[in-house]
C-alpha atoms as a PDB file:
ATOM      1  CA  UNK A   1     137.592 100.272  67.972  1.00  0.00           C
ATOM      2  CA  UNK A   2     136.443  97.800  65.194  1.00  0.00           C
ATOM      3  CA  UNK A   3     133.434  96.423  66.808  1.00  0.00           C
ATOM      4  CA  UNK A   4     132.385  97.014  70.212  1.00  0.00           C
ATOM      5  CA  UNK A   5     131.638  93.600  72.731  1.00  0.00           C
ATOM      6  CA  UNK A   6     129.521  92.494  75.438  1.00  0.00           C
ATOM      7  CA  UNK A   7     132.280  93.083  78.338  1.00  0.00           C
ATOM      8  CA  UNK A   8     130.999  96.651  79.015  1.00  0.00           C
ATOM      9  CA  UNK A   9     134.431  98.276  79.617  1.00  0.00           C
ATOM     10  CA  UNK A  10     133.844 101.603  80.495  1.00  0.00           C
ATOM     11  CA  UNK A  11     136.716 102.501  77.821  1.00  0.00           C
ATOM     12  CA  UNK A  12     135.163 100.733  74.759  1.00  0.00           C
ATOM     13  CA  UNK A  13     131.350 101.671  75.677  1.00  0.00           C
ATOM     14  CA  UNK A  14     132.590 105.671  76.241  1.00  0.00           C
ATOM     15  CA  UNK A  15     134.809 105.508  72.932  1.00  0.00           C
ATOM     16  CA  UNK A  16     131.485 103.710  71.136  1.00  0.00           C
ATOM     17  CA  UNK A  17     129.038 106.324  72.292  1.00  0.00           C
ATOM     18  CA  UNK A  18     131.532 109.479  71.269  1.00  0.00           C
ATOM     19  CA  UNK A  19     131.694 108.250  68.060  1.00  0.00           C
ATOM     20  CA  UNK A  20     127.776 107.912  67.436  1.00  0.00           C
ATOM     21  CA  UNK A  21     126.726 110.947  69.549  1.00  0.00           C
ATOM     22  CA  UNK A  22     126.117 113.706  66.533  1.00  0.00           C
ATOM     23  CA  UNK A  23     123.814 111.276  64.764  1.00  0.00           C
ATOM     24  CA  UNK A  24     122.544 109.000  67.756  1.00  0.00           C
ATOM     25  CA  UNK A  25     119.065 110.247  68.575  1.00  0.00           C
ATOM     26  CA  UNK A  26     117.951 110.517  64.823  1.00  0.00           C
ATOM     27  CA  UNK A  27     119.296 107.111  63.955  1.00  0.00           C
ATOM     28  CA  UNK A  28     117.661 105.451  67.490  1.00  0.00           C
ATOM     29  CA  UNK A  29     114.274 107.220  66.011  1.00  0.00           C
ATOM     30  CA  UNK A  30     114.377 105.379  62.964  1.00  0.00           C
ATOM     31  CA  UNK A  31     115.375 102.289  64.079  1.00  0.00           C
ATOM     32  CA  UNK A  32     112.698 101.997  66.903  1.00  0.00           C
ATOM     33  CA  UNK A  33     109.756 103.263  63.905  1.00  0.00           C
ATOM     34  CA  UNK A  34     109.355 106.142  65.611  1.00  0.00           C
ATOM     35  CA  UNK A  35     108.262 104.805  68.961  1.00  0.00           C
ATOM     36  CA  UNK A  36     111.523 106.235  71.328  1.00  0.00           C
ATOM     37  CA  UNK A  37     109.070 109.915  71.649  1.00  0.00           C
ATOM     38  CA  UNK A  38     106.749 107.291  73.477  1.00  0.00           C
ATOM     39  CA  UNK A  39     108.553 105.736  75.127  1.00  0.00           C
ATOM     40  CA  UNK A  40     109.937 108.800  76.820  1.00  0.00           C
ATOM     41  CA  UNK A  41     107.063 109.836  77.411  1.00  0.00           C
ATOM     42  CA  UNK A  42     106.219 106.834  79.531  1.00  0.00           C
ATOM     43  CA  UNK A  43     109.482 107.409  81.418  1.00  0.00           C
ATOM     44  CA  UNK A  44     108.963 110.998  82.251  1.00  0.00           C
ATOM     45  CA  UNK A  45     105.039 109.928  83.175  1.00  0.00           C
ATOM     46  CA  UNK A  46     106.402 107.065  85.659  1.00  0.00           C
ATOM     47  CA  UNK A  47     108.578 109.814  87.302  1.00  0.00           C
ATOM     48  CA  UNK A  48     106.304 112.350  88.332  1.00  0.00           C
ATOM     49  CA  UNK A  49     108.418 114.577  89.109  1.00  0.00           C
ATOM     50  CA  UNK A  50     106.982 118.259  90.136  1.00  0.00           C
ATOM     51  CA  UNK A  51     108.488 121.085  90.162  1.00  0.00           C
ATOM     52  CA  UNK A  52     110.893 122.007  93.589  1.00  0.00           C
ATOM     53  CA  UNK A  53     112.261 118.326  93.241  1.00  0.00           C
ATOM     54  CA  UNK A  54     115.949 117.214  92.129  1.00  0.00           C
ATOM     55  CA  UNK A  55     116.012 114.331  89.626  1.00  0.00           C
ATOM     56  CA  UNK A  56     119.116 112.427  88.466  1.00  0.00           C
ATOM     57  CA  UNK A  57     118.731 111.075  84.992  1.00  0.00           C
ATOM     58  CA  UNK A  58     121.607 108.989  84.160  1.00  0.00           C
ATOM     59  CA  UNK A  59     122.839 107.720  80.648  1.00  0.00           C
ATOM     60  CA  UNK A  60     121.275 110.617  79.818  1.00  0.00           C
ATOM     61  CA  UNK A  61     123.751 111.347  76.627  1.00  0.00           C
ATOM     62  CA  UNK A  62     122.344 114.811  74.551  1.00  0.00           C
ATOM     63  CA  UNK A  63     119.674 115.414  77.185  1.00  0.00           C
ATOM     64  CA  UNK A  64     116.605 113.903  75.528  1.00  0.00           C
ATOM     65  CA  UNK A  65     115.349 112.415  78.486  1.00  0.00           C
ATOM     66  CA  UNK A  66     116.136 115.036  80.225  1.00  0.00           C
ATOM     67  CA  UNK A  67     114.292 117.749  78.274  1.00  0.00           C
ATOM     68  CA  UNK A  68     110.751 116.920  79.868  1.00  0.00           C
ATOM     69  CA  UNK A  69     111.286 117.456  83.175  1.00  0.00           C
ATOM     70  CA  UNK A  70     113.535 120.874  82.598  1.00  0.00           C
ATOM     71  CA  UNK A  71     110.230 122.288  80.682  1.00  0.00           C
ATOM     72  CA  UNK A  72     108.170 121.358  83.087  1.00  0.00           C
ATOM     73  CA  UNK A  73     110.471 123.037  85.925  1.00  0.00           C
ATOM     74  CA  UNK A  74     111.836 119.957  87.760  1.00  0.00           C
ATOM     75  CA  UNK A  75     115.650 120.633  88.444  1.00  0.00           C
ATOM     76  CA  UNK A  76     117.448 117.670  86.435  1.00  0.00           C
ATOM     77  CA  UNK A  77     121.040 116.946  86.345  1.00  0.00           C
ATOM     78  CA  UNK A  78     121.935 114.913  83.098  1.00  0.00           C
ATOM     79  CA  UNK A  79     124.555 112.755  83.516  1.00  0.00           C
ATOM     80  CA  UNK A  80     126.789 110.373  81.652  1.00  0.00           C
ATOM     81  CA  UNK A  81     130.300 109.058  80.920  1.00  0.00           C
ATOM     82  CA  UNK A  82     130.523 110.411  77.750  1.00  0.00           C
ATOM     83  CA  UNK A  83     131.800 113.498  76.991  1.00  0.00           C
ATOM     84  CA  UNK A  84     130.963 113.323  73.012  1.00  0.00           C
ATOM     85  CA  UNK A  85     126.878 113.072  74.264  1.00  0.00           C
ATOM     86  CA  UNK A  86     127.592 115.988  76.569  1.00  0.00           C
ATOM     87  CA  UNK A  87     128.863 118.346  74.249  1.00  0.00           C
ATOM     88  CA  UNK A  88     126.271 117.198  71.952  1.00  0.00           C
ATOM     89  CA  UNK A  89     123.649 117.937  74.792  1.00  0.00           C
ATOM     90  CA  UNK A  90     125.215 121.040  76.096  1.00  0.00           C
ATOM     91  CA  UNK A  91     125.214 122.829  72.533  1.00  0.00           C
ATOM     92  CA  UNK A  92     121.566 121.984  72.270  1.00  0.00           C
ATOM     93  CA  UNK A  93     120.120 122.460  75.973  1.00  0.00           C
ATOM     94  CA  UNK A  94     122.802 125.069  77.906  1.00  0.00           C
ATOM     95  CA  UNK A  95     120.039 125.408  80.318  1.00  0.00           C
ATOM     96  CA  UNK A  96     120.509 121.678  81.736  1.00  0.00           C
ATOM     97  CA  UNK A  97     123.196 120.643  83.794  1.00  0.00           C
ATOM     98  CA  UNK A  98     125.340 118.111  82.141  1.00  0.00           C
ATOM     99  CA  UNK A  99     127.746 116.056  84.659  1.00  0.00           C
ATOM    100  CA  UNK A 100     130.252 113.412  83.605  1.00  0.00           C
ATOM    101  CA  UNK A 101     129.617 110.313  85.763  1.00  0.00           C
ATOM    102  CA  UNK A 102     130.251 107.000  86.134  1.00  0.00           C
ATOM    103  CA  UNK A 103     127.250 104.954  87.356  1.00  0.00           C
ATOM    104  CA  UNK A 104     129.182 102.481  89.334  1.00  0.00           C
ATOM    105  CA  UNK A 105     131.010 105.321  91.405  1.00  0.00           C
ATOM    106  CA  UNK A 106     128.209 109.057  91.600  1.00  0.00           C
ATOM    107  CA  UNK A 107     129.643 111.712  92.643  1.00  0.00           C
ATOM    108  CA  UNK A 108     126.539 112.596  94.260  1.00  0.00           C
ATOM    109  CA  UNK A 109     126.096 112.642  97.915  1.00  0.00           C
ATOM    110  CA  UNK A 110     123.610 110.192 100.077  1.00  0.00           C
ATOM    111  CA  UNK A 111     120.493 110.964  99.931  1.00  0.00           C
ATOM    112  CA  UNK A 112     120.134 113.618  97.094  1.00  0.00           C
ATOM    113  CA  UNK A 113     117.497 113.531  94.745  1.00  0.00           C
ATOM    114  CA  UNK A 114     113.834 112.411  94.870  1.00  0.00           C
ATOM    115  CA  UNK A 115     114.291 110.515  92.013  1.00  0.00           C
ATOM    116  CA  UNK A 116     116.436 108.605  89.802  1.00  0.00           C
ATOM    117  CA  UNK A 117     116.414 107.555  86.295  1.00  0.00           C
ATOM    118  CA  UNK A 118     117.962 105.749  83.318  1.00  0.00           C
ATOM    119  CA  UNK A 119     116.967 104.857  80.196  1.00  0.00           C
ATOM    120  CA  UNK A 120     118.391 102.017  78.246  1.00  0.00           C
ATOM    121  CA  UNK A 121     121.602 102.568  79.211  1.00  0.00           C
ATOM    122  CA  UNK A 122     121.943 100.229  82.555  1.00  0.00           C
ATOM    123  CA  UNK A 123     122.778  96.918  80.401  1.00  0.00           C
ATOM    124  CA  UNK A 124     126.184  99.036  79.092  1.00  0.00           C
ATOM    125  CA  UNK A 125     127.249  99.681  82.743  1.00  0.00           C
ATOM    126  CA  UNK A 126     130.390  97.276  83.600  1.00  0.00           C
ATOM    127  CA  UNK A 127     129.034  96.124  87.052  1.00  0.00           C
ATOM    128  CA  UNK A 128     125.761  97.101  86.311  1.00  0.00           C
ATOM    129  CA  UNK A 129     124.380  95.511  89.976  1.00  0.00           C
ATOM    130  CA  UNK A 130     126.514  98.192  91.516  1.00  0.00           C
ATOM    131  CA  UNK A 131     125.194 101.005  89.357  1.00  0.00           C
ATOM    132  CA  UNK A 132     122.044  99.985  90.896  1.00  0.00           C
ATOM    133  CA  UNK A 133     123.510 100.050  93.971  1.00  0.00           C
ATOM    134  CA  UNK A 134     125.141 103.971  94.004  1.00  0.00           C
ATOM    135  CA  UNK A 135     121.408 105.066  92.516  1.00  0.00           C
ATOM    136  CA  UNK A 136     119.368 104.090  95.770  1.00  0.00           C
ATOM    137  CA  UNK A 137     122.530 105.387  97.730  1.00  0.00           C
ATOM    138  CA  UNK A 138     121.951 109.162  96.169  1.00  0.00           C
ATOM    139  CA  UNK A 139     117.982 108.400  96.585  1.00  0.00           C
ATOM    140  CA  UNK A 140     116.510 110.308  99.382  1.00  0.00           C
ATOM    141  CA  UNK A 141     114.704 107.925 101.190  1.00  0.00           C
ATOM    142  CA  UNK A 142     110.985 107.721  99.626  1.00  0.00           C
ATOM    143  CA  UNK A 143     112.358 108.765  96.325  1.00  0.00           C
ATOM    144  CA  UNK A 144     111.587 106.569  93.054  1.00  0.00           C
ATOM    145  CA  UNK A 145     113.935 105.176  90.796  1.00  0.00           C
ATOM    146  CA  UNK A 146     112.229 104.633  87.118  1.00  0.00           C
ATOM    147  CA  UNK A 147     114.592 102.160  84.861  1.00  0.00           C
ATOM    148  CA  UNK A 148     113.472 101.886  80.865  1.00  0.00           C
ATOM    149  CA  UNK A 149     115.448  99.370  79.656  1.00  0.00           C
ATOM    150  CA  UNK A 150     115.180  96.855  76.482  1.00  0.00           C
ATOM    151  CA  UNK A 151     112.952  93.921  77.778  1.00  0.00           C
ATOM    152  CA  UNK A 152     112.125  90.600  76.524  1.00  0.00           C
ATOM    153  CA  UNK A 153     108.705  90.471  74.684  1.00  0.00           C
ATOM    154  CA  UNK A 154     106.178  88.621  76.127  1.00  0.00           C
ATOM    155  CA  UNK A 155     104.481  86.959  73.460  1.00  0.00           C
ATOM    156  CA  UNK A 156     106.368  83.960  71.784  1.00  0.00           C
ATOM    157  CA  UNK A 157     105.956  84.651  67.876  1.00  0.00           C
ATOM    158  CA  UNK A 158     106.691  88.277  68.356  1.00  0.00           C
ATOM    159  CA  UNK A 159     109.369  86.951  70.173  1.00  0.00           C
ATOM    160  CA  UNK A 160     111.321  85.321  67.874  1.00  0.00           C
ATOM    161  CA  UNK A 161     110.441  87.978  65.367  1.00  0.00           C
ATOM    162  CA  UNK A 162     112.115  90.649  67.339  1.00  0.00           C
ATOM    163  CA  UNK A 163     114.999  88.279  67.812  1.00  0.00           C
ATOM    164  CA  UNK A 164     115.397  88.034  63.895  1.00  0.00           C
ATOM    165  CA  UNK A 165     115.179  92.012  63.786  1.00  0.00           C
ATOM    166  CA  UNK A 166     118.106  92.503  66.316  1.00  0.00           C
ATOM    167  CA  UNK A 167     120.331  90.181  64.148  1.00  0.00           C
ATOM    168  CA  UNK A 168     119.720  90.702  60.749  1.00  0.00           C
ATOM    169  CA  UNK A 169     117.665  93.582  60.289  1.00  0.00           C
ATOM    170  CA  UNK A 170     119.231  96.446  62.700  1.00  0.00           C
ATOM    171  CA  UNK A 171     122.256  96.168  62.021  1.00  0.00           C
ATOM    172  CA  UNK A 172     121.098  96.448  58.139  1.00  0.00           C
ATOM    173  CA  UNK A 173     119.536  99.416  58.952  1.00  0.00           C
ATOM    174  CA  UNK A 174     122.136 101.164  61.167  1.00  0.00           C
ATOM    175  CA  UNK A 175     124.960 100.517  58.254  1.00  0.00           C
ATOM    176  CA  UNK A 176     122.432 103.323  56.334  1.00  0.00           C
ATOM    177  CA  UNK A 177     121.905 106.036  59.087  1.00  0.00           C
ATOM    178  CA  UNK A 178     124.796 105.816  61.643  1.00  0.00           C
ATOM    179  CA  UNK A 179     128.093 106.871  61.666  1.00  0.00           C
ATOM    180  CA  UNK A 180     129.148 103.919  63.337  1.00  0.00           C
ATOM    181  CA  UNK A 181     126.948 100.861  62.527  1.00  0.00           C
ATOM    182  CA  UNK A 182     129.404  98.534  64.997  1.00  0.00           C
ATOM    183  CA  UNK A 183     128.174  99.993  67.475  1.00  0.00           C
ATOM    184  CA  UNK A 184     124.701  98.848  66.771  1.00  0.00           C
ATOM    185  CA  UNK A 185     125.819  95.152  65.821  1.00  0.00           C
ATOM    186  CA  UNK A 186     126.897  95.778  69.729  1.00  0.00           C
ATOM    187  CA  UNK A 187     124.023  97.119  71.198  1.00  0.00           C
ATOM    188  CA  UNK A 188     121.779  94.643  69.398  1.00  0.00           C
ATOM    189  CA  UNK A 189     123.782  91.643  71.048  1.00  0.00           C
ATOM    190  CA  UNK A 190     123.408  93.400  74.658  1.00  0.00           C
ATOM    191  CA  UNK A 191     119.854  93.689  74.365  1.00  0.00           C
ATOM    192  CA  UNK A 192     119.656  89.599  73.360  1.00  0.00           C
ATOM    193  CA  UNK A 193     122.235  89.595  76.337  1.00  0.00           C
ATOM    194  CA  UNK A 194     120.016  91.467  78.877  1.00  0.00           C
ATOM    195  CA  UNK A 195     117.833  89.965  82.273  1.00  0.00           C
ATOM    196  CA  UNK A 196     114.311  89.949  81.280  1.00  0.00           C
ATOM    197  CA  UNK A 197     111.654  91.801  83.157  1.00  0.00           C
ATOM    198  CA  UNK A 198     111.566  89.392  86.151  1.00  0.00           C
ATOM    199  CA  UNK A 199     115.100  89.250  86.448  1.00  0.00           C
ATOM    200  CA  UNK A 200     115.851  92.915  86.402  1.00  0.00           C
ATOM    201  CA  UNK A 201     113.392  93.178  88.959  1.00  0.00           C
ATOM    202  CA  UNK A 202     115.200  91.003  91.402  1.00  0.00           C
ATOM    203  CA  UNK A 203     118.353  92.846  90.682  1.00  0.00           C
ATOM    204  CA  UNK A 204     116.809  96.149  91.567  1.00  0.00           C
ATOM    205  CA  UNK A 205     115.404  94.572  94.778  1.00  0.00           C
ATOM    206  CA  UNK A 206     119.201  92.892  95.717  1.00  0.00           C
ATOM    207  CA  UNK A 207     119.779  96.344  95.788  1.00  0.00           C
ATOM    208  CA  UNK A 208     117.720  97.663  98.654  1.00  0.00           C
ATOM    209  CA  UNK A 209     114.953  98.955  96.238  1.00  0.00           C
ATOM    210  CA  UNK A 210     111.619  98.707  97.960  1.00  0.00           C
ATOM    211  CA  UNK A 211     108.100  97.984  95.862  1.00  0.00           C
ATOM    212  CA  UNK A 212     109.307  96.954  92.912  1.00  0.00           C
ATOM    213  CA  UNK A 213     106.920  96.584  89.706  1.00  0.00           C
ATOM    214  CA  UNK A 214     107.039  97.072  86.175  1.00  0.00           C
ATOM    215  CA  UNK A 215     104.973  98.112  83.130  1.00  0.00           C
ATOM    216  CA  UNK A 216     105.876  96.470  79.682  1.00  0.00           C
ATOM    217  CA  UNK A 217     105.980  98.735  76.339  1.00  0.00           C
ATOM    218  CA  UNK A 218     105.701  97.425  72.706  1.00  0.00           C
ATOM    219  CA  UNK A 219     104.825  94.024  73.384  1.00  0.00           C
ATOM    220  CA  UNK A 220     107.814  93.544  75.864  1.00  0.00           C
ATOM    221  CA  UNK A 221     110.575  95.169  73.476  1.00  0.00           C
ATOM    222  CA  UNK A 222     110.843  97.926  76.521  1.00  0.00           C
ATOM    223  CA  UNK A 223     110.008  97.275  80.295  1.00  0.00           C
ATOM    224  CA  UNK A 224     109.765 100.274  82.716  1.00  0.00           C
ATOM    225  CA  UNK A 225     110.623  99.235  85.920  1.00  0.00           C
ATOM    226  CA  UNK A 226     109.662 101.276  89.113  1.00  0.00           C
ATOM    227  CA  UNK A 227     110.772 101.236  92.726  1.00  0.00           C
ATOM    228  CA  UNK A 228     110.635 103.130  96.136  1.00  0.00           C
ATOM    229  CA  UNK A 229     113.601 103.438  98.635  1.00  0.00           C
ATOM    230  CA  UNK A 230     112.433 102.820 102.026  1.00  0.00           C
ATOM    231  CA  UNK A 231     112.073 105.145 104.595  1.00  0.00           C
ATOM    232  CA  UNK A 232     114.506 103.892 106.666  1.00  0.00           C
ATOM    233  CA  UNK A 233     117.437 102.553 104.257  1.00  0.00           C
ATOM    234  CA  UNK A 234     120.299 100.496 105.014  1.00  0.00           C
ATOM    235  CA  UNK A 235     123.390 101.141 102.641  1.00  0.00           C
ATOM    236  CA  UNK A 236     125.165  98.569 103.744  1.00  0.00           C
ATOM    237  CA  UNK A 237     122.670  95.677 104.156  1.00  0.00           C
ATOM    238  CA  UNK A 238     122.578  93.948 100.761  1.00  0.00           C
ATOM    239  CA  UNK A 239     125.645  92.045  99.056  1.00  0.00           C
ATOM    240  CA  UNK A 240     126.908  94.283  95.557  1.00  0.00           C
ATOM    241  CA  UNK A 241     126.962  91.323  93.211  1.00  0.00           C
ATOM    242  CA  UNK A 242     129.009  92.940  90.008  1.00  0.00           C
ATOM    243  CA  UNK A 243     127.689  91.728  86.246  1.00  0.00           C
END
């Protein structure tokens, strides 16, 4: 694959991550200045998860997000559609459970975990709107679902600064430190690509979701987005409306 594009196919975005998974969470470290450790942080924070709960964290790739809440004695599945992450993750953490899965179609049943989460990795799902569908499906009802996703900054000179940086300047900088600087020339074009705060948030509330807010990172350059499913949920009420 010469350069990867914005259609999502699950074939092109799998092949893409394989190929970056042994260097990918050193290179996303130095191209975010250092500021991913925080950002998790935040994630695992907005969570809450205690121990005696099941959590789902999806597009997990090596298990970094997923480290927090096995040390702190939450039960966490990590799954993703890559196999290249998983090894990568499974070498590192043989404690967690890694599961290839496709977000659009979990092979989770209703109602399983108290909470669901993915970070930055919702904008590569083809049909993302469905993804967000299966998550509140495997939600037991009252149980959150935390999205961190790339976000549009809210101030308009930083704005256009960070617009410059995911052009020119990251994909500079990812020629240097990954082993497959397409793939950020991609990812940099799916962030310019992506709903901003607002409009995620109507997405996630198409989708049955129930109380939905969101806390902005950085300036806007990441958005964590929270939501409750309802007590009573309907799978079938709202219309799947595929990206």
């Amino acid at each position: 694959m010469n350069r990867a594009d914005l259609n999502k196919r699950k074939d092109a975005v799998t092949a893409m991550f394989d190929q970056v998974a042994p260097r990918y969470d050193i290179t996303n470290d130095i191209l975010s200045l250092g500021q991913t450790r925080g950002w998790r942080k935040a994630v695992t924070q907005a969570v809450g998860a205690v121990p005696g709960e099941f959590v789902l964290d999806l597009a997990a790739g090596t298990g970094k997000s997923s480290e927090p809440f096995a040390d702190a004695g939450v039960q966490v599945v990590a799954a993703d559609l890559s196999l290249g992450m998983l090894q990568v993750g499974r070498s590192r953490r043989p404690d967690i459970e890694f599961v290839q899965a496709d977000a659009t179609m979990l092979p989770f049943a209703d109602d399983s975990f108290d909470a669901v989460t993915i970070s930055y990795g919702l904008r590569n799902v083809e049909g993302y709107h469905r993804a967000l569908h299966e998550m509140y499906r495997v939600a037991r009802p009252g149980g959150r679902l935390v999205i961190a996703e790339f976000s549009t900054p809210t101030n308009k000179a930083f704005r256009k600064v960070y617009g410059e940086y995911l052009v020119k300047a990251l994909p500079g900088v990812a020629k240097k430190v990954s082993s497959n600087p397409e793939a950020y020339e991609y990812l940099a074009e799916s962030i310019a690509a992506w709903p901003d705060q607002e409009g995620l948030a109507r997405d996630i509330a198409s989708a049955g979701w129930e109380q939905v807010r969101y806390r902005n990172l950085s300036g806007g350059i990441v958005a964590i987005h929270h939501a409750v499913k309802g007590e009573n949920p309907g799978y079938g009420a709202p219309e799947i409306k595929l990206a």
